[in-house]
C-alpha atoms as a PDB file:
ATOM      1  CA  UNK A   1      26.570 -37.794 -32.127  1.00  0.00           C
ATOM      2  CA  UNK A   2      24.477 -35.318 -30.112  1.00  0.00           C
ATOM      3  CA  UNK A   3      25.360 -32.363 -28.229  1.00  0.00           C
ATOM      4  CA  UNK A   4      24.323 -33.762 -25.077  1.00  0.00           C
ATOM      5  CA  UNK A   5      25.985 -36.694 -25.473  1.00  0.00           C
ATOM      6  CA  UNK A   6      29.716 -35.358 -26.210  1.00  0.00           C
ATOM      7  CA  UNK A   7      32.040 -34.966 -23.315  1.00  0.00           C
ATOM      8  CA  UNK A   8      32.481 -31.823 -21.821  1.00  0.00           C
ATOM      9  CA  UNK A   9      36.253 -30.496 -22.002  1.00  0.00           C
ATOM     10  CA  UNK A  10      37.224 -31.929 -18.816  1.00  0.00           C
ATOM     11  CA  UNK A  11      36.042 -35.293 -20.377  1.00  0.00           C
ATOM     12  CA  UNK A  12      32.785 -35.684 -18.261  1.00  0.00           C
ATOM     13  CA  UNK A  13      29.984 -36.344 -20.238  1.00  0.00           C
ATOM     14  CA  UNK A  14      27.149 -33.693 -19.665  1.00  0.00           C
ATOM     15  CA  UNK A  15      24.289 -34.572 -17.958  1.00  0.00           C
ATOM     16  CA  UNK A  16      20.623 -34.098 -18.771  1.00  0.00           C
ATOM     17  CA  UNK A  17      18.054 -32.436 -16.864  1.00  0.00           C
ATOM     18  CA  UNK A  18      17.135 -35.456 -15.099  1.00  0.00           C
ATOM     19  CA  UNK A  19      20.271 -35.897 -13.884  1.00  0.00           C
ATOM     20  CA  UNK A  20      20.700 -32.156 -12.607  1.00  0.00           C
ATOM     21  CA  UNK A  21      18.663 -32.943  -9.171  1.00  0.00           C
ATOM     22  CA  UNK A  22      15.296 -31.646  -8.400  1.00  0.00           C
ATOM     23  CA  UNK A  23      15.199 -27.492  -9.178  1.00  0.00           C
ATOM     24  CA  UNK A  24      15.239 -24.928  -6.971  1.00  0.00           C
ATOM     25  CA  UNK A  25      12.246 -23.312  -5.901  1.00  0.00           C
ATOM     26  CA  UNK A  26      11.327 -19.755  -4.700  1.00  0.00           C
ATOM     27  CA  UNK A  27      11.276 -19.844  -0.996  1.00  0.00           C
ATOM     28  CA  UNK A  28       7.633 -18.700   0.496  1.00  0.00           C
ATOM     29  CA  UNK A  29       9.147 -16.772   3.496  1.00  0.00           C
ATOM     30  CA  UNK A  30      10.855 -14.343   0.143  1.00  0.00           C
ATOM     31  CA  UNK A  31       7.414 -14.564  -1.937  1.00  0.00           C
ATOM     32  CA  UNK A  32       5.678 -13.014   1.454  1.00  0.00           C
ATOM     33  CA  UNK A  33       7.922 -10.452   2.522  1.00  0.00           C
ATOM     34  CA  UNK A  34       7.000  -9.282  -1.537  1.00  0.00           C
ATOM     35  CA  UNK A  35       4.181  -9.447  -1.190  1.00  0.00           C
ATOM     36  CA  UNK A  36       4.128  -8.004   2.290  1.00  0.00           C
ATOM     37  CA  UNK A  37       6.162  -5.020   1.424  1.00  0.00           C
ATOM     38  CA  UNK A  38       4.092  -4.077  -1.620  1.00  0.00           C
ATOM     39  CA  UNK A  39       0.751  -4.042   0.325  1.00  0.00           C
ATOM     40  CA  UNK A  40       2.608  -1.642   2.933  1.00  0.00           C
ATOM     41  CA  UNK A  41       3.877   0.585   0.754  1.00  0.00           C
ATOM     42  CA  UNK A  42       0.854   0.869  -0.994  1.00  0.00           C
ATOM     43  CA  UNK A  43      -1.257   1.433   2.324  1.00  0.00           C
ATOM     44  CA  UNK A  44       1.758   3.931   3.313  1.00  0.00           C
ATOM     45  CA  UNK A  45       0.619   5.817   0.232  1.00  0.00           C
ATOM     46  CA  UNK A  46      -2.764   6.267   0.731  1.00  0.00           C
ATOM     47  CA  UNK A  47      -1.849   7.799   3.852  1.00  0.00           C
ATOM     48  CA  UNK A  48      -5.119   7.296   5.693  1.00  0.00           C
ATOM     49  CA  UNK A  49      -3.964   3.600   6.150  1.00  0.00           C
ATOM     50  CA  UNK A  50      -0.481   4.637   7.039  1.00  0.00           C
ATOM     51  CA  UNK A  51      -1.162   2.565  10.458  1.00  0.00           C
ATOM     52  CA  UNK A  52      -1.563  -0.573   8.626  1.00  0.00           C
ATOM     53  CA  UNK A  53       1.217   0.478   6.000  1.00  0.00           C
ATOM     54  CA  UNK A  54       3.781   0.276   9.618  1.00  0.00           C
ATOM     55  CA  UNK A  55       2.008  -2.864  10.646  1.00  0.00           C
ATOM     56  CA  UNK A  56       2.536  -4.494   7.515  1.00  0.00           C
ATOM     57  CA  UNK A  57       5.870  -3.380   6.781  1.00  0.00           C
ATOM     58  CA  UNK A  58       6.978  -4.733  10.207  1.00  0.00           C
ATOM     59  CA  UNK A  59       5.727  -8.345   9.066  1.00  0.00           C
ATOM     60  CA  UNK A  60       7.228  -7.643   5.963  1.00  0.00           C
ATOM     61  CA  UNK A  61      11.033  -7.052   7.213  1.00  0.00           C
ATOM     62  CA  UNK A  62      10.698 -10.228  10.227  1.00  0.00           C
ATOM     63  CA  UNK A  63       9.549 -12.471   7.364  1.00  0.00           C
ATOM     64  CA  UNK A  64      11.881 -10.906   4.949  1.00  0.00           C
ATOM     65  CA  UNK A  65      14.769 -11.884   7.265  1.00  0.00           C
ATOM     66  CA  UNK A  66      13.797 -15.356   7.628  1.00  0.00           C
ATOM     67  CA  UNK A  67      13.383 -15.337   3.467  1.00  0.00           C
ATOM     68  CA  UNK A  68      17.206 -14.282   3.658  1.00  0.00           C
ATOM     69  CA  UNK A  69      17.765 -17.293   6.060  1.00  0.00           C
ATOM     70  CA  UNK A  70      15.979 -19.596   3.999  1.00  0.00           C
ATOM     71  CA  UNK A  71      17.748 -18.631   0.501  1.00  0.00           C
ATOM     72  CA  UNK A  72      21.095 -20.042   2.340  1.00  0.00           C
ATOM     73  CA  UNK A  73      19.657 -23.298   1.701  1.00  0.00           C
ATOM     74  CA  UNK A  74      20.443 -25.613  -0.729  1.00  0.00           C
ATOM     75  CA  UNK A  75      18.280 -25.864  -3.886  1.00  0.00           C
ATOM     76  CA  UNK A  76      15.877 -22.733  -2.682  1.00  0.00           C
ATOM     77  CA  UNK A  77      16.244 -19.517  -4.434  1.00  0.00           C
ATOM     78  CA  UNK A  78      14.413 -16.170  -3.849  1.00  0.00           C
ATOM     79  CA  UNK A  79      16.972 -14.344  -2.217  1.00  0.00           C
ATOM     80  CA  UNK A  80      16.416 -11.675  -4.618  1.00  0.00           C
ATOM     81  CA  UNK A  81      12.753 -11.707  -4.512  1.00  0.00           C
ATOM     82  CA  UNK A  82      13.415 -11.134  -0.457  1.00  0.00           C
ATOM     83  CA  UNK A  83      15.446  -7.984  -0.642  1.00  0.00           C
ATOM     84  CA  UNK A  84      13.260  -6.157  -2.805  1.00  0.00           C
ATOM     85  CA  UNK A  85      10.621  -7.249   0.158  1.00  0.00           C
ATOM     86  CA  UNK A  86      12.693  -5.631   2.645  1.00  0.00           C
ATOM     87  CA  UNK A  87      13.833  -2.578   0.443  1.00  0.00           C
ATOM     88  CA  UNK A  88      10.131  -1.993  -0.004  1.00  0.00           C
ATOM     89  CA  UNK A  89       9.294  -3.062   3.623  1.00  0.00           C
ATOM     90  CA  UNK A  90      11.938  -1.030   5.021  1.00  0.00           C
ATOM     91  CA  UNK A  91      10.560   2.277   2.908  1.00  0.00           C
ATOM     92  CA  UNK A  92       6.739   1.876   3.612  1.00  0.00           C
ATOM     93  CA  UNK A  93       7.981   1.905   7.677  1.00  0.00           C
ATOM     94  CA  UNK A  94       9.910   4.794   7.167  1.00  0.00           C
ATOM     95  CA  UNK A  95       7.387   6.840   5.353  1.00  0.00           C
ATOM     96  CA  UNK A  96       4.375   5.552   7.890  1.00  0.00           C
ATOM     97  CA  UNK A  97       6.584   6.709  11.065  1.00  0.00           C
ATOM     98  CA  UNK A  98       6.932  10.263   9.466  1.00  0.00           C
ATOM     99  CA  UNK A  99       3.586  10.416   8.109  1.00  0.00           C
ATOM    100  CA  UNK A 100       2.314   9.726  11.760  1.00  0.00           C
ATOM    101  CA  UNK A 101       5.449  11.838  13.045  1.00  0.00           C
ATOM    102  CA  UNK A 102       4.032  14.650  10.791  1.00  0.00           C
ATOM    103  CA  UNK A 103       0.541  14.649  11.530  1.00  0.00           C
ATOM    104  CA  UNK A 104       1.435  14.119  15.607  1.00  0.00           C
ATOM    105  CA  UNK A 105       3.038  17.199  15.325  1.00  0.00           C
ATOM    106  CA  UNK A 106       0.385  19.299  13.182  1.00  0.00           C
ATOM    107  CA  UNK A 107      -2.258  18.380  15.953  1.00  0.00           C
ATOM    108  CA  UNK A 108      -0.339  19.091  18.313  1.00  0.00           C
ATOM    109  CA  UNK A 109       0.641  22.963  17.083  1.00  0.00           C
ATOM    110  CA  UNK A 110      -2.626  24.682  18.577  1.00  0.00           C
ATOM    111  CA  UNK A 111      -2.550  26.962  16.352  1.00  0.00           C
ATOM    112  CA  UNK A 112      -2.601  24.890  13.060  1.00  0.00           C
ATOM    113  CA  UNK A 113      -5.139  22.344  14.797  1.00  0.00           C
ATOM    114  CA  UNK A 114      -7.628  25.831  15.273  1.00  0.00           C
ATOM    115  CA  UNK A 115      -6.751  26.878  11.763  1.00  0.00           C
ATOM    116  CA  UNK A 116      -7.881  23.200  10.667  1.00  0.00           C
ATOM    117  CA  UNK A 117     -11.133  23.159  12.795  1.00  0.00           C
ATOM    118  CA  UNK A 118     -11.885  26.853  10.927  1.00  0.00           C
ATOM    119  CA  UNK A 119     -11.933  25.175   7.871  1.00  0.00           C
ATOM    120  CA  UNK A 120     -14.118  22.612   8.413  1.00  0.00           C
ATOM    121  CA  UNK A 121     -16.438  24.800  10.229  1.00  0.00           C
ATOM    122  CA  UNK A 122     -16.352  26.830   6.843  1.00  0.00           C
ATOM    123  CA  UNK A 123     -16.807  23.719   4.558  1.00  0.00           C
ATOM    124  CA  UNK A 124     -19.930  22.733   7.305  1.00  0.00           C
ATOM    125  CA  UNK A 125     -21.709  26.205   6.806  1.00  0.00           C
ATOM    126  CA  UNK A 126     -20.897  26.174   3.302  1.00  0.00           C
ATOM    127  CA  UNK A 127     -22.515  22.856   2.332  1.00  0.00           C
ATOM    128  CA  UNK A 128     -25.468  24.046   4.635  1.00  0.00           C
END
Protein backbone atom coordinates (compact mmCIF):
# COMPACT_ATOMS: atom_id res chain seq x y z
CA UNK A 1 0.00 0.00 0.00
CA UNK A 2 1.05 3.54 -0.98
CA UNK A 3 1.12 6.64 0.86
CA UNK A 4 -1.35 8.23 -1.22
CA UNK A 5 -3.55 5.65 -1.11
CA UNK A 6 -3.96 5.18 2.88
CA UNK A 7 -6.72 7.02 4.58
CA UNK A 8 -6.08 10.07 6.20
CA UNK A 9 -6.88 9.99 10.12
CA UNK A 10 -10.30 11.13 9.74
CA UNK A 11 -10.70 8.06 7.40
CA UNK A 12 -10.87 10.04 4.04
CA UNK A 13 -8.67 8.79 1.64
CA UNK A 14 -6.21 11.56 0.34
CA UNK A 15 -6.58 12.84 -2.84
CA UNK A 16 -4.10 13.37 -5.64
CA UNK A 17 -3.24 16.40 -7.40
CA UNK A 18 -5.79 15.89 -9.92
CA UNK A 19 -8.28 15.79 -7.62
CA UNK A 20 -7.13 19.08 -5.70
CA UNK A 21 -8.98 21.49 -8.41
CA UNK A 22 -7.21 23.63 -10.84
CA UNK A 23 -4.21 25.82 -8.83
CA UNK A 24 -4.20 29.08 -7.95
CA UNK A 25 -2.61 31.57 -9.96
CA UNK A 26 -0.91 34.97 -9.27
CA UNK A 27 -3.43 37.60 -9.98
CA UNK A 28 -2.11 40.23 -12.84
CA UNK A 29 -3.67 43.33 -11.13
CA UNK A 30 -0.77 42.13 -7.94
CA UNK A 31 2.05 41.23 -10.67
CA UNK A 32 1.47 45.08 -12.01
CA UNK A 33 1.25 47.04 -9.03
CA UNK A 34 5.08 45.08 -8.59
CA UNK A 35 6.02 45.84 -11.17
CA UNK A 36 4.56 49.31 -11.12
CA UNK A 37 5.97 50.20 -7.80
CA UNK A 38 9.51 49.07 -8.63
CA UNK A 39 9.73 51.23 -11.83
CA UNK A 40 8.55 54.28 -9.53
CA UNK A 41 10.75 53.89 -7.01
CA UNK A 42 13.45 53.48 -9.20
CA UNK A 43 12.51 56.70 -11.32
CA UNK A 44 11.96 58.40 -7.69
CA UNK A 45 15.65 57.66 -7.27
CA UNK A 46 17.11 59.06 -10.06
CA UNK A 47 15.50 62.12 -9.07
CA UNK A 48 15.44 63.83 -12.45
CA UNK A 49 12.45 61.48 -13.28
CA UNK A 50 10.88 62.04 -9.92
CA UNK A 51 7.68 63.30 -12.07
CA UNK A 52 7.25 60.00 -13.59
CA UNK A 53 8.37 58.19 -10.25
CA UNK A 54 4.66 60.11 -8.74
CA UNK A 55 2.93 59.18 -11.93
CA UNK A 56 3.83 55.73 -11.71
CA UNK A 57 3.47 55.21 -8.18
CA UNK A 58 -0.12 56.55 -8.44
CA UNK A 59 -0.91 53.63 -11.04
CA UNK A 60 0.90 51.52 -8.88
CA UNK A 61 -1.31 51.98 -5.52
CA UNK A 62 -5.05 52.14 -7.82
CA UNK A 63 -3.92 48.86 -9.40
CA UNK A 64 -2.44 47.63 -6.23
CA UNK A 65 -5.87 48.03 -4.59
CA UNK A 66 -7.72 46.22 -7.13
CA UNK A 67 -4.73 43.32 -6.78
CA UNK A 68 -5.96 43.32 -3.01
CA UNK A 69 -9.60 42.95 -4.35
CA UNK A 70 -8.76 40.34 -6.64
CA UNK A 71 -6.65 38.07 -4.06
CA UNK A 72 -10.22 37.74 -2.14
CA UNK A 73 -11.06 35.45 -4.82
CA UNK A 74 -11.14 32.00 -4.83
CA UNK A 75 -8.19 30.03 -6.28
CA UNK A 76 -6.07 33.48 -7.08
CA UNK A 77 -3.17 34.25 -4.95
CA UNK A 78 -0.77 37.27 -5.05
CA UNK A 79 -1.95 39.09 -2.25
CA UNK A 80 1.48 39.23 -1.06
CA UNK A 81 3.05 40.08 -4.26
CA UNK A 82 0.36 43.24 -4.10
CA UNK A 83 1.42 44.73 -0.83
CA UNK A 84 4.93 44.85 -1.49
CA UNK A 85 3.50 46.85 -4.78
CA UNK A 86 1.84 49.25 -2.65
CA UNK A 87 4.60 49.42 0.15
CA UNK A 88 6.91 50.29 -2.70
CA UNK A 89 4.23 52.39 -4.54
CA UNK A 90 3.29 54.15 -1.52
CA UNK A 91 7.28 55.10 -0.80
CA UNK A 92 8.30 56.18 -4.41
CA UNK A 93 5.02 58.86 -4.01
CA UNK A 94 6.19 59.97 -0.88
CA UNK A 95 9.75 60.55 -1.79
CA UNK A 96 8.65 62.20 -5.44
CA UNK A 97 6.20 64.77 -3.51
CA UNK A 98 9.21 65.87 -1.26
CA UNK A 99 11.72 65.72 -3.85
CA UNK A 100 9.44 68.18 -5.90
CA UNK A 101 8.40 69.81 -2.40
CA UNK A 102 12.21 70.34 -1.92
CA UNK A 103 13.29 71.63 -5.06
CA UNK A 104 9.84 74.03 -5.23
CA UNK A 105 11.11 75.50 -2.34
CA UNK A 106 14.99 75.91 -3.28
CA UNK A 107 13.78 77.89 -6.46
CA UNK A 108 11.75 79.64 -4.86
CA UNK A 109 14.41 81.08 -1.98
CA UNK A 110 15.89 84.00 -4.24
CA UNK A 111 18.69 83.87 -2.72
CA UNK A 112 19.70 80.15 -3.19
CA UNK A 113 18.19 80.29 -6.88
CA UNK A 114 21.04 83.46 -7.47
CA UNK A 115 23.62 81.42 -5.62
CA UNK A 116 22.70 78.46 -8.16
CA UNK A 117 22.72 80.68 -11.35
CA UNK A 118 26.48 81.92 -9.93
CA UNK A 119 27.57 78.63 -10.26
CA UNK A 120 26.69 77.81 -13.45
CA UNK A 121 27.80 81.07 -14.73
CA UNK A 122 31.23 79.94 -13.12
CA UNK A 123 31.14 76.34 -14.60
CA UNK A 124 30.13 78.36 -18.23
CA UNK A 125 33.31 80.67 -18.04
CA UNK A 126 35.28 77.94 -16.76
CA UNK A 127 34.71 75.42 -19.57
CA UNK A 128 35.20 78.50 -21.95
Amino acid sequence: MTASSEPMRGGAPARSRADRGTPAKTSAAATFSLVFGVAALVCTLTAILAWAGIILGIIGIIVGIFGLRMARRPNVTGRGVTIGGLTLSIIALILGLVFIAGVATFLNNEGAANRLQEQVDDLRNRAS
